[in-house]
Protein backbone atom coordinates (compact mmCIF):
# COMPACT_ATOMS: atom_id res chain seq x y z
CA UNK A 1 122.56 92.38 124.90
CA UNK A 2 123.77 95.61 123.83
CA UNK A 3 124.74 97.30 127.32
CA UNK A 4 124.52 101.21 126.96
CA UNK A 5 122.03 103.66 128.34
CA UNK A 6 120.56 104.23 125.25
CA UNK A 7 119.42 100.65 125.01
CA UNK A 8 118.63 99.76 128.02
CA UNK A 9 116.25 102.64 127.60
CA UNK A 10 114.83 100.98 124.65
CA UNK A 11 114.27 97.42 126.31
CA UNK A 12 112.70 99.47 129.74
CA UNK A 13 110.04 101.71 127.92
CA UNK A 14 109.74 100.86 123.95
CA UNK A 15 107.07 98.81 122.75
CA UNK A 16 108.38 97.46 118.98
CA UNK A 17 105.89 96.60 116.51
CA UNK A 18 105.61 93.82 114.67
CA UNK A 19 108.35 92.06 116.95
CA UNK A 20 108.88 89.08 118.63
CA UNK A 21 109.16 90.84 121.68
CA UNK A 22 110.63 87.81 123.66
CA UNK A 23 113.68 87.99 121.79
CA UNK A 24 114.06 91.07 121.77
CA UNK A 25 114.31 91.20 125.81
CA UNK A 26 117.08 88.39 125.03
CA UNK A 27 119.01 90.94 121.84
CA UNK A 28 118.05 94.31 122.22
CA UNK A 29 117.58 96.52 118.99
CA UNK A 30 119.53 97.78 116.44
CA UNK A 31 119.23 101.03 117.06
CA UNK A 32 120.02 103.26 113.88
CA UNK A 33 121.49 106.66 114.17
CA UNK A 34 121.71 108.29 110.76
CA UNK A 35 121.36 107.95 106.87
CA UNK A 36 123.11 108.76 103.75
CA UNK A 37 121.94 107.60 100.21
CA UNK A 38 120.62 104.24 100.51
CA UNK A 39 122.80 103.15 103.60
CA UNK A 40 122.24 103.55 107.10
CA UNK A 41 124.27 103.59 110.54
CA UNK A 42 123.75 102.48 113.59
CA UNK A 43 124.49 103.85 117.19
CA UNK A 44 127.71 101.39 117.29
CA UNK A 45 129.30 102.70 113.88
CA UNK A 46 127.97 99.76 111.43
CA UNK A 47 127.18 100.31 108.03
CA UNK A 48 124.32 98.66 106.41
CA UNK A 49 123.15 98.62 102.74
CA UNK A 50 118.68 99.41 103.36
CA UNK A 51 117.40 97.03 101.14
CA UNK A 52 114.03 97.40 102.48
CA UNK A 53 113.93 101.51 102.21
CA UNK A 54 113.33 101.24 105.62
CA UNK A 55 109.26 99.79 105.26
CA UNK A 56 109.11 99.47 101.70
CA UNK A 57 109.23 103.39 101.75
CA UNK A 58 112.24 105.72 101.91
CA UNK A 59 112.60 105.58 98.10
CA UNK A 60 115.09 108.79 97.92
CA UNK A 61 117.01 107.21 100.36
CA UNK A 62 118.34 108.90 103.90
CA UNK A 63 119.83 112.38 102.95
CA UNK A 64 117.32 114.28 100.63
CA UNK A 65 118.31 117.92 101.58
CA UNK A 66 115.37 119.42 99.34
CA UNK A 67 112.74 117.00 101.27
CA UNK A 68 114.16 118.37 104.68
CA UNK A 69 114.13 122.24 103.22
CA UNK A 70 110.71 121.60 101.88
CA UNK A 71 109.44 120.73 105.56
CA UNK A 72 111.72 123.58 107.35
CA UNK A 73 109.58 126.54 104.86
CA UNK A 74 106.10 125.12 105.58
CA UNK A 75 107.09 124.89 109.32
CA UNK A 76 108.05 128.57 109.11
CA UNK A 77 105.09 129.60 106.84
CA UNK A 78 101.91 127.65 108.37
CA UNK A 79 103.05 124.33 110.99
CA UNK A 80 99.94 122.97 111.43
CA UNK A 81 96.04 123.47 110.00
CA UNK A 82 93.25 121.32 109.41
CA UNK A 83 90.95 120.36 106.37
CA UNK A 84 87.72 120.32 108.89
CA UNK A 85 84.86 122.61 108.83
CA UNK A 86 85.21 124.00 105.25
CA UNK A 87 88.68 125.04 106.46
CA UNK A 88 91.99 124.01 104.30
CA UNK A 89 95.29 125.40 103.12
CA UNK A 90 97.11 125.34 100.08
CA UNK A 91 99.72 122.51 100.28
CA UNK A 92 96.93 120.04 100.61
CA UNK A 93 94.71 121.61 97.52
CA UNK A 94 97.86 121.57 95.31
CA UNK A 95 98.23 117.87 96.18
CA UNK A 96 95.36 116.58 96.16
CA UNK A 97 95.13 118.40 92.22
CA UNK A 98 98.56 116.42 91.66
CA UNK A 99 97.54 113.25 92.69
CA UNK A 100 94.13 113.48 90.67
CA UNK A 101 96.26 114.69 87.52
CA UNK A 102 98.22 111.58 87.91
CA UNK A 103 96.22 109.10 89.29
CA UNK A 104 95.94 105.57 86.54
CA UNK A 105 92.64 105.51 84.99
CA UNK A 106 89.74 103.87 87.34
CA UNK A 107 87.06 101.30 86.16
CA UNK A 108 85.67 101.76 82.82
CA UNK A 109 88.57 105.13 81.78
CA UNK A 110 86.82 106.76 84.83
CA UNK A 111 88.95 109.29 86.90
CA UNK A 112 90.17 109.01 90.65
CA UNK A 113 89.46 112.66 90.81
CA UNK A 114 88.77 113.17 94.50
CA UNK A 115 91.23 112.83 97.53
CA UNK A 116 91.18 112.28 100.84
CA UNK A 117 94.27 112.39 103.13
CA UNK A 118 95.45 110.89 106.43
CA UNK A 119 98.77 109.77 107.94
CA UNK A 120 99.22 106.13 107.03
CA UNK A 121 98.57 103.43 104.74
CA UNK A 122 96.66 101.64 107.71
CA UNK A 123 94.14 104.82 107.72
CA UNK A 124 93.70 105.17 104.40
CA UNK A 125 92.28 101.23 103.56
CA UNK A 126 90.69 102.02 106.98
CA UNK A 127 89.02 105.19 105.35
CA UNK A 128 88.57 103.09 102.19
CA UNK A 129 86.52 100.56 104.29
CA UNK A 130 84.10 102.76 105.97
CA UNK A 131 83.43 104.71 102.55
CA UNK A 132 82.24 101.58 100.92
CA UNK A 133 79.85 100.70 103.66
CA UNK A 134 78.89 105.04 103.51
CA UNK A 135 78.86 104.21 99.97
CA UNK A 136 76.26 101.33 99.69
CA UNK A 137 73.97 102.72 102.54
CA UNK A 138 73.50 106.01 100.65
CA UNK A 139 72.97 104.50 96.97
CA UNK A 140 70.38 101.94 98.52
CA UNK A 141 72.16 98.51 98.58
CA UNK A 142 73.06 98.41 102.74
CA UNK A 143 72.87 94.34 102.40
CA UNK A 144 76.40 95.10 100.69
CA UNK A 145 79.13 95.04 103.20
CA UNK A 146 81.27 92.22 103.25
CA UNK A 147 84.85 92.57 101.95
CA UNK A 148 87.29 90.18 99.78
CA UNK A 149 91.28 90.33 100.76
CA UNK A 150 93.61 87.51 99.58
CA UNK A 151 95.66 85.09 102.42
CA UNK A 152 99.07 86.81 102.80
CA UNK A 153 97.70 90.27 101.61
CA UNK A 154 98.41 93.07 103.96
CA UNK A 155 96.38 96.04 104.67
CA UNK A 156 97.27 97.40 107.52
CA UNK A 157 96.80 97.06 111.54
CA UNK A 158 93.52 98.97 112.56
CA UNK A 159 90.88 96.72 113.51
CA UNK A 160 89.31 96.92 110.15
CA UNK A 161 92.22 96.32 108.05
CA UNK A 162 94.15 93.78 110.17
CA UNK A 163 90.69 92.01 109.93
CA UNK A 164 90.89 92.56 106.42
CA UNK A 165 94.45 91.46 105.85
CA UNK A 166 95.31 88.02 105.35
CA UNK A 167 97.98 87.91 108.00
CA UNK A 168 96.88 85.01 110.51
CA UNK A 169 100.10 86.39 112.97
CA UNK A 170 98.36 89.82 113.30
CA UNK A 171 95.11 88.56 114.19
CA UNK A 172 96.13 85.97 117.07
CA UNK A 173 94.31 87.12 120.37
CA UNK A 174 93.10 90.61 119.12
CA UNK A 175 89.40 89.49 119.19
CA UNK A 176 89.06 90.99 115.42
CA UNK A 177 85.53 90.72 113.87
CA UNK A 178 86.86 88.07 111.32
CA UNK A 179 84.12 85.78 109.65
CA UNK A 180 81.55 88.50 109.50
CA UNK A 181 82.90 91.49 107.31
CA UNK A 182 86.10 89.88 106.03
CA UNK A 183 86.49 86.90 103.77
CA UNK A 184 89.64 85.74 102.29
CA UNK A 185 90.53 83.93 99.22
CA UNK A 186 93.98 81.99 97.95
CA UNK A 187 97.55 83.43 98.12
CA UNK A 188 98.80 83.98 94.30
CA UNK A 189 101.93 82.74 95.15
CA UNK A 190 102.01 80.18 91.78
CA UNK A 191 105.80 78.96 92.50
CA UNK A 192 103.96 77.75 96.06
CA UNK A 193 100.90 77.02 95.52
CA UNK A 194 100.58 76.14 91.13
CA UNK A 195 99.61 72.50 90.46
CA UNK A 196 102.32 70.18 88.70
CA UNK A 197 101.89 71.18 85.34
CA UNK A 198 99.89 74.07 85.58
CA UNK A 199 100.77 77.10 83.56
CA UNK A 200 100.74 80.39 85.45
CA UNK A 201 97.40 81.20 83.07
CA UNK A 202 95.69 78.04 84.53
CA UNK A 203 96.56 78.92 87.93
CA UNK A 204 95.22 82.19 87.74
CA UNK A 205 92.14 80.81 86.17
CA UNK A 206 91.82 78.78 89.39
CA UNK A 207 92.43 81.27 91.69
CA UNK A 208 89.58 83.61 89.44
CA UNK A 209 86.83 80.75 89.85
CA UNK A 210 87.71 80.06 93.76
CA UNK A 211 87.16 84.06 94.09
CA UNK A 212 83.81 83.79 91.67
CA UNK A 213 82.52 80.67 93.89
CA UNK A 214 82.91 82.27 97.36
CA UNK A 215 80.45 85.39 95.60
CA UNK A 216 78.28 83.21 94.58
CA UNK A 217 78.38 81.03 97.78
CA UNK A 218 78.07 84.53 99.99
CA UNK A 219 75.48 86.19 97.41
CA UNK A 220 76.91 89.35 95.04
CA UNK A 221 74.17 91.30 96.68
CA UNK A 222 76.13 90.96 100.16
CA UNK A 223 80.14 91.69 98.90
CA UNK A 224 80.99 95.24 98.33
CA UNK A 225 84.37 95.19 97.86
CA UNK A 226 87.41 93.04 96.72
CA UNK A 227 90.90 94.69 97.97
CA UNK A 228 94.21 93.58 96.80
CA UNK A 229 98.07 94.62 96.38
CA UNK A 230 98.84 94.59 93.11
CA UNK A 231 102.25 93.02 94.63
CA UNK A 232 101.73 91.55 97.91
CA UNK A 233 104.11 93.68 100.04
CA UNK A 234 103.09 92.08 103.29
CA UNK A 235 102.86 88.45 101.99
CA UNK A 236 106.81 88.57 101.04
CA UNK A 237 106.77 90.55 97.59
CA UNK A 238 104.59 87.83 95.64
CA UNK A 239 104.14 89.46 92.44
CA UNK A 240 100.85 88.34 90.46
CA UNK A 241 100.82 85.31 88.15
CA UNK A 242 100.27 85.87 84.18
CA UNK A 243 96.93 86.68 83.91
CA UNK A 244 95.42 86.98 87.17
CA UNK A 245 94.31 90.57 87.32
CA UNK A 246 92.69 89.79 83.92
CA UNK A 247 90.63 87.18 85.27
CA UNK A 248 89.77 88.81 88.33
CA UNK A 249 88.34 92.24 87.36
CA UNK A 250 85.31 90.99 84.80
CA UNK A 251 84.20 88.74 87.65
CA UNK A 252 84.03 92.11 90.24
CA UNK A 253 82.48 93.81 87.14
CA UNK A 254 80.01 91.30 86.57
CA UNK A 255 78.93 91.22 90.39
CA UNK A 256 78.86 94.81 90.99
CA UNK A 257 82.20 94.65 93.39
CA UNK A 258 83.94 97.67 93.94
CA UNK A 259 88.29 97.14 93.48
CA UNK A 260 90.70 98.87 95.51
CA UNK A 261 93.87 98.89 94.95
CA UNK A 262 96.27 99.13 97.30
CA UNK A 263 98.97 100.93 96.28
CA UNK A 264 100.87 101.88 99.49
CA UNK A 265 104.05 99.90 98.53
CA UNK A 266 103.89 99.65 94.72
CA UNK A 267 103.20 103.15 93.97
CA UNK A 268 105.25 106.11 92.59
CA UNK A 269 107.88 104.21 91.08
CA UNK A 270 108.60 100.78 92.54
CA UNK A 271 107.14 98.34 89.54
CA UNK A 272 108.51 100.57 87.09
CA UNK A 273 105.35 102.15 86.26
CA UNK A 274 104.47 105.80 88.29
CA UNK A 275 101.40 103.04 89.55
CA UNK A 276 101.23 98.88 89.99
CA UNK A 277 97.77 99.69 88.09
CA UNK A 278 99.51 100.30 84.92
CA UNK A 279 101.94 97.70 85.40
CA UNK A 280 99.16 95.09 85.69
CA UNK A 281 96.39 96.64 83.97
CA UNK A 282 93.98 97.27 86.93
CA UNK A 283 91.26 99.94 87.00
CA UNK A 284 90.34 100.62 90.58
CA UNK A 285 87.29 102.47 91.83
CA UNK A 286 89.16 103.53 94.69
CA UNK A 287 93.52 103.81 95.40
CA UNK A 288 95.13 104.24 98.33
CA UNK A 289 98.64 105.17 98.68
CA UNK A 290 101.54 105.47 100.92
CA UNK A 291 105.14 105.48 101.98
CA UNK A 292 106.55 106.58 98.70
CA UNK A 293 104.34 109.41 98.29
CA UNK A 294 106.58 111.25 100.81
CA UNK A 295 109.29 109.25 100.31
CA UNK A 296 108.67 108.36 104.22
CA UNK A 297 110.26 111.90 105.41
CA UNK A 298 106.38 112.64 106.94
CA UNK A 299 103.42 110.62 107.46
CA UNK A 300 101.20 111.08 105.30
CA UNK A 301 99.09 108.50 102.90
CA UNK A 302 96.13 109.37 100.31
CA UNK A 303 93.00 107.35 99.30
CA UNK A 304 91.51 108.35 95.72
CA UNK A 305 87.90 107.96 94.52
CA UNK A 306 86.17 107.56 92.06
CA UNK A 307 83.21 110.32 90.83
CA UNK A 308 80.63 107.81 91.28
CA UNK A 309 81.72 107.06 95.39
CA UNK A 310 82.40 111.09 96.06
CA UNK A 311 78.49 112.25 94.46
CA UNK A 312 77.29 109.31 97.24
CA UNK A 313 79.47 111.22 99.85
CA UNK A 314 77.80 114.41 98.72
CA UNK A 315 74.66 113.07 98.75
CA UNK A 316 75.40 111.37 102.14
CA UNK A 317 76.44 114.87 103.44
CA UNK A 318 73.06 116.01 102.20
CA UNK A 319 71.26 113.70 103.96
CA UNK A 320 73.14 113.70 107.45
CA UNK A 321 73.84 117.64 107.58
CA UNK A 322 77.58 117.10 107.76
CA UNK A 323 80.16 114.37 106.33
CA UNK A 324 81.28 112.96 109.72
CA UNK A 325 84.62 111.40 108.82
CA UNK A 326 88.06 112.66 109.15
CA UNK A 327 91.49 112.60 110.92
CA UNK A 328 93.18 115.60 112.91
CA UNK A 329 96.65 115.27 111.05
CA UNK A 330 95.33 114.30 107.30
CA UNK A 331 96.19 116.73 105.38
CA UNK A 332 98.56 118.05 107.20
CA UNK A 333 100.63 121.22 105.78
CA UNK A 334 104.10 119.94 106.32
CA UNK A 335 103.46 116.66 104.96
CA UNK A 336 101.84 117.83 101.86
CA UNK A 337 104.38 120.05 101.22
CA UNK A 338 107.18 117.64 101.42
CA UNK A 339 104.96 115.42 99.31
CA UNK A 340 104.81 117.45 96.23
CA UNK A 341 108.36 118.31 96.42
CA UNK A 342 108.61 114.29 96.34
CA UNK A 343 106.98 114.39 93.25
CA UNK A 344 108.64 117.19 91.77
CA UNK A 345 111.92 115.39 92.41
CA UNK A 346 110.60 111.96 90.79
CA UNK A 347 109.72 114.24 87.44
CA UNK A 348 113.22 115.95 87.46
CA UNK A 349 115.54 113.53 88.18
CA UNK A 350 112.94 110.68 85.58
CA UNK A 351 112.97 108.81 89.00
CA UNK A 352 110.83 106.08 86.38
CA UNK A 353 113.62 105.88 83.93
CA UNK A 354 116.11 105.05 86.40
CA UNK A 355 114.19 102.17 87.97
CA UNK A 356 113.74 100.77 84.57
CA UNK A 357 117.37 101.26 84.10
CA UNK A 358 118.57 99.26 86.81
CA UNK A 359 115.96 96.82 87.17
CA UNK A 360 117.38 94.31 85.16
CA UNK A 361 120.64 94.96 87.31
CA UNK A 362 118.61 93.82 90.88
CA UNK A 363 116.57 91.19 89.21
CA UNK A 364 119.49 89.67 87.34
CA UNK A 365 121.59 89.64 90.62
CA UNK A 366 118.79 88.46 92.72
CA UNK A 367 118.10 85.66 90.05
CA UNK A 368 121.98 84.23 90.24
CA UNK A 369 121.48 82.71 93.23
CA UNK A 370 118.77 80.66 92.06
CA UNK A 371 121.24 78.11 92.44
CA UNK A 372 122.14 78.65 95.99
CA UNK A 373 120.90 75.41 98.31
CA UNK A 374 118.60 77.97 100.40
CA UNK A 375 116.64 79.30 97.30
CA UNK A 376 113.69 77.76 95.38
CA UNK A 377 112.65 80.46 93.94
CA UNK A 378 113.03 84.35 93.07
CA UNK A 379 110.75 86.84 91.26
CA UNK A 380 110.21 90.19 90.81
CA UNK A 381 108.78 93.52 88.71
CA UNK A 382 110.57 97.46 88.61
CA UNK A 383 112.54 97.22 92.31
CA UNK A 384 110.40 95.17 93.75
CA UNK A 385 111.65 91.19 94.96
CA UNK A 386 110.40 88.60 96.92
CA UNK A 387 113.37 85.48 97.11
CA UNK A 388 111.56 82.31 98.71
CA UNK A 389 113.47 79.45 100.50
CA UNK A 390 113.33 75.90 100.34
CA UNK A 391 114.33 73.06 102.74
CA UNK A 392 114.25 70.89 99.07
CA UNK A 393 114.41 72.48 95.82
CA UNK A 394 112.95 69.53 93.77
CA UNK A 395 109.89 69.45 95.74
CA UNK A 396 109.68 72.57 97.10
CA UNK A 397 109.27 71.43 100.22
CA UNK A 398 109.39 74.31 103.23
CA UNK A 399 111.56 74.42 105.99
CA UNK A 400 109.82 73.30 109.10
CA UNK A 401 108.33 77.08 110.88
CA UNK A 402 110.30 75.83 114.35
CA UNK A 403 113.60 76.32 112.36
CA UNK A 404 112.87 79.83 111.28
CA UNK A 405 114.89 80.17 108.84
CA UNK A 406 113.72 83.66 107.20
CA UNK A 407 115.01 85.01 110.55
CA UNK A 408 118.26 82.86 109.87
CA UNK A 409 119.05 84.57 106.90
CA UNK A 410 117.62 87.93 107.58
CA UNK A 411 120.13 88.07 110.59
CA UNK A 412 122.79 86.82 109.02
CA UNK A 413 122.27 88.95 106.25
CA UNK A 414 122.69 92.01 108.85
CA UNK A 415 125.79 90.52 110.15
CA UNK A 416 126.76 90.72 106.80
CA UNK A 417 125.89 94.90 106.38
CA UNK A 418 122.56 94.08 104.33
CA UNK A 419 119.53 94.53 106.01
CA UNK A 420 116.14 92.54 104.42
CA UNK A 421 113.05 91.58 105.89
CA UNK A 422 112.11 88.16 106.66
CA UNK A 423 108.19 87.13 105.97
CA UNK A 424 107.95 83.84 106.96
CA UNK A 425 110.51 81.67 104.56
CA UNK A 426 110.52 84.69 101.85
CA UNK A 427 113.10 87.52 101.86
CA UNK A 428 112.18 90.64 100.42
CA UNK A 429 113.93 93.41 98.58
CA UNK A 430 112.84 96.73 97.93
CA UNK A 431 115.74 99.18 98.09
CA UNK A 432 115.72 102.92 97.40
CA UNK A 433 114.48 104.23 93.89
CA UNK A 434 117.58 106.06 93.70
CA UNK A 435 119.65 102.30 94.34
CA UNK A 436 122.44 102.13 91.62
CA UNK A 437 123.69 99.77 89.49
CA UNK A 438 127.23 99.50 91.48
CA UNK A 439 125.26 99.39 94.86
CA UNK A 440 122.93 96.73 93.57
CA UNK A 441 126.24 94.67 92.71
CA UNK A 442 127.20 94.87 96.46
CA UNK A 443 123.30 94.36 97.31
CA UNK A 444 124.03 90.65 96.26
CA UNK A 445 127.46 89.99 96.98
CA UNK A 446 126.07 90.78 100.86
CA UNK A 447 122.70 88.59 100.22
CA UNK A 448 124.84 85.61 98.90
CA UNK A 449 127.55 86.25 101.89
CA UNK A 450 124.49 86.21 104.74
CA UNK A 451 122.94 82.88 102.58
CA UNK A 452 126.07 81.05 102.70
CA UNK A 453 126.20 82.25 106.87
CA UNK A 454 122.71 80.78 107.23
CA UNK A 455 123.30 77.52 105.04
CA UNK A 456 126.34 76.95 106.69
CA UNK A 457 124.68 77.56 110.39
CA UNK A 458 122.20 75.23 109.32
CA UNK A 459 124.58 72.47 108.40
CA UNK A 460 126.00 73.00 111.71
CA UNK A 461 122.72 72.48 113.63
CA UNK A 462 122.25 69.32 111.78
CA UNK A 463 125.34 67.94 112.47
CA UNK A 464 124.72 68.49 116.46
CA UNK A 465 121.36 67.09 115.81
CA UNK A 466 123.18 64.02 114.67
CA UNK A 467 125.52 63.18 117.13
């Protein structure tokens, strides 16, 4: 326990998310104090390498002067103003114009030309959700709500998309309306879950006719919707096998199932490609996006459309005298401003060049340690890496969820100055954009240093366990 005021403040009043709060009475947090490039420092004076930009997201690291600069002039100028009521400002306009000027092409070379904004990734699948059923009721189809998301996929934690999300942890107890709305299909994950002897084109070929049975088990007249990642974040950094978007969109296509892509984590940057879209050749009818689009300094996330969906909304609006959706804070003036200076700084600085340039420098240095006794197996795209571990590398065979050994590693890992995220028995990696070569190299000298920690703790337990 960590005895100053500050954290016993934390363990009397603060509710953390996505914690096991038990131990947390037992540990206290890690409380961090302040950031500079893509380290961070806590309130005791430690030093830690942010391999995780924080939540996937702080992708010009801790210390962007412009992105505070660009917030303190729109404070100044206008704080705070809504897009209700046929009201509006400029920062949002000029962004949402930005984003459709750069948005990948949707289905069929169509554009994502219209934009709606709110705070989080969360809101914006949420927004995506009630859309499609909007969608469907207006063009005449309302027998066309149920929604496809993949085991492991994550799309957020309102009641919609945590039903939505394959995440069995963030559905325990929460009374969500699973089974109705939401169906799920197979986790990609081909190093787990590929057949002995199955190329990663068979596997996705498997994993396209399991989705194309469960339409045609549920009826294409009832599924409006498929959503996926086009690298699970959530599910550990699972990047798609060959072929599997391929497969996928002609069976949508075929059906008449919208795609959305969720693009909170993988966009502006972090596969290489401005989008995951045009790393993996997906054309959405919707996009929602995230984190990056900021670079985390405000909340703010966006959720593109194509022409098709926006003339139903129109119509909709028609029909029902008003369009009777929105958030208070989307939009918001301070956000969008430090949003397209975000973007401005990507296109200076050829923010894409320099992930390309250094990818093979993180994936490389992630990959050495293939041979460690921990790993089984590690793969990645851009600056993006999910590294999975094994209690037997020949068979692949887990280690047992009591032993949690993510956590293991993830803590020692922090002991070590690195810090990583644990999901389940896969460590994930997704530094700043701005990460360099040099600071990559010490990236993995930590990540090896915290896996030897955690091997060597386990060697221990099993040596007690054997006396």
């Amino acid at each position: 326990m960590r005895p100053n005021s500050l954290h016993a403040a934390d363990l009397a009043h603060m509710v953390h998310q996505q914690t096991d709060l038990g131990a947390h009475g037992e540990d206290g947090a890690v409380l961090i104090k302040r950031g500079d490039g893509c380290r961070v420092f806590d309130t005791e004076g430690r030093e830690y390498i942010e391999a995780m930009a924080g939540l996937w997201c702080a992708s010009l690291g801790f210390s962007e002067k412009r992105l505070a600069e660009a917030a303190y002039r729109q404070l100044l100028e206008l704080p705070y103003y809504h897009t209700f009521f046929q009201k509006g400002h400029e920062p949002s306009v000029r962004l949402a114009e930005k984003l459709a000027a750069i948005a990948p092409p949707g289905k069929e070379g169509g554009g994502l030309n219209h934009v709606l904004f709110q705070c989080s990734g969360s809101e914006a699948n949420d927004a995506a959700i009630k859309l499609i059923w909007y969608y469907n009721n207006v063009i005449g189809r309302p027998a066309k709500k149920k929604l496809i998301g993949r085991m492991r996929g994550y799309h957020g934690n309102t009641v919609a998309t945590a039903s939505l999300s394959g995440q069995p942890h963030m559905q325990a107890d929460f009374d969500l309306p699973l089974g109705d709305r939401f169906l799920q299909v197979s986790n990609p994950n081909y190093y787990r879950f590929g057949q002995d002897g199955e190329t990663e084109e068979a596997f996705s070929a498997r994993m396209a006719a399991e989705l194309e049975a469960l339409i045609e088990r549920e009826g294409g007249e009832t599924i409006a919707a498929f959503f996926a990642e086009p690298v699970q974040g959530g599910g550990g950094a699972i990047t798609p096998p060959r072929g599997y978007f391929e497969a996928i969109q002609p069976i949508l296509k075929r059906h008449d199932i919208l795609f959305v892509a969720d693009e909170v984590i993988c966009g502006f940057g972090r596969t290489g490609n401005l989008w995951g879209c045009e790393t993996y050749g997906i054309q959405p009818d919707m996009l929602t996006a995230a984190k990056q689009l900021t670079a985390a300094y405000q909340p703010l996330s966006a959720l593109l459309i194509s022409d098709p969906i926006h003339a139903a909304l129109l119509e909709g609006s028609r029909r029902n005298g008003s369009f009777g959706h929105g958030f208070t804070y989307g939009g918001h003036p301070v956000a969008c401003a430090v949003a397209l200076e975000t973007l401005a700084i990507y296109e200076e600085r050829d923010l894409l060049g320099h992930v390309r340039a250094v990818a093979p420098a993180f994936l490389d240095g992630l990959g050495a340690l293939r041979g460690h006794p921990l790993v089984g197996d590690v793969r990645g795209v851009g600056l993006i890496a999910g590294v999975e571990l094994v209690a037997d590398k020949a068979s692949k065979a887990p280690f047992p969820a009591a032993a949690k050994v993510g956590l293991l590693v993830q803590d020692k890992c922090q002991e070590a100055g690195l810090i990583v995220r644990a999901i389940g028995d896969r460590i994930a990696f997704t530094p700043p954009l701005i990460i360099t070569a040099a600071e990559i190299g010490e990236m993995c000298r930590r990540f090896q240093a915290g896996l030897d920690a955690a091997w060597a703790a386990l060697q221990a337990r099993q040596a007690l366990a054997a006396e």
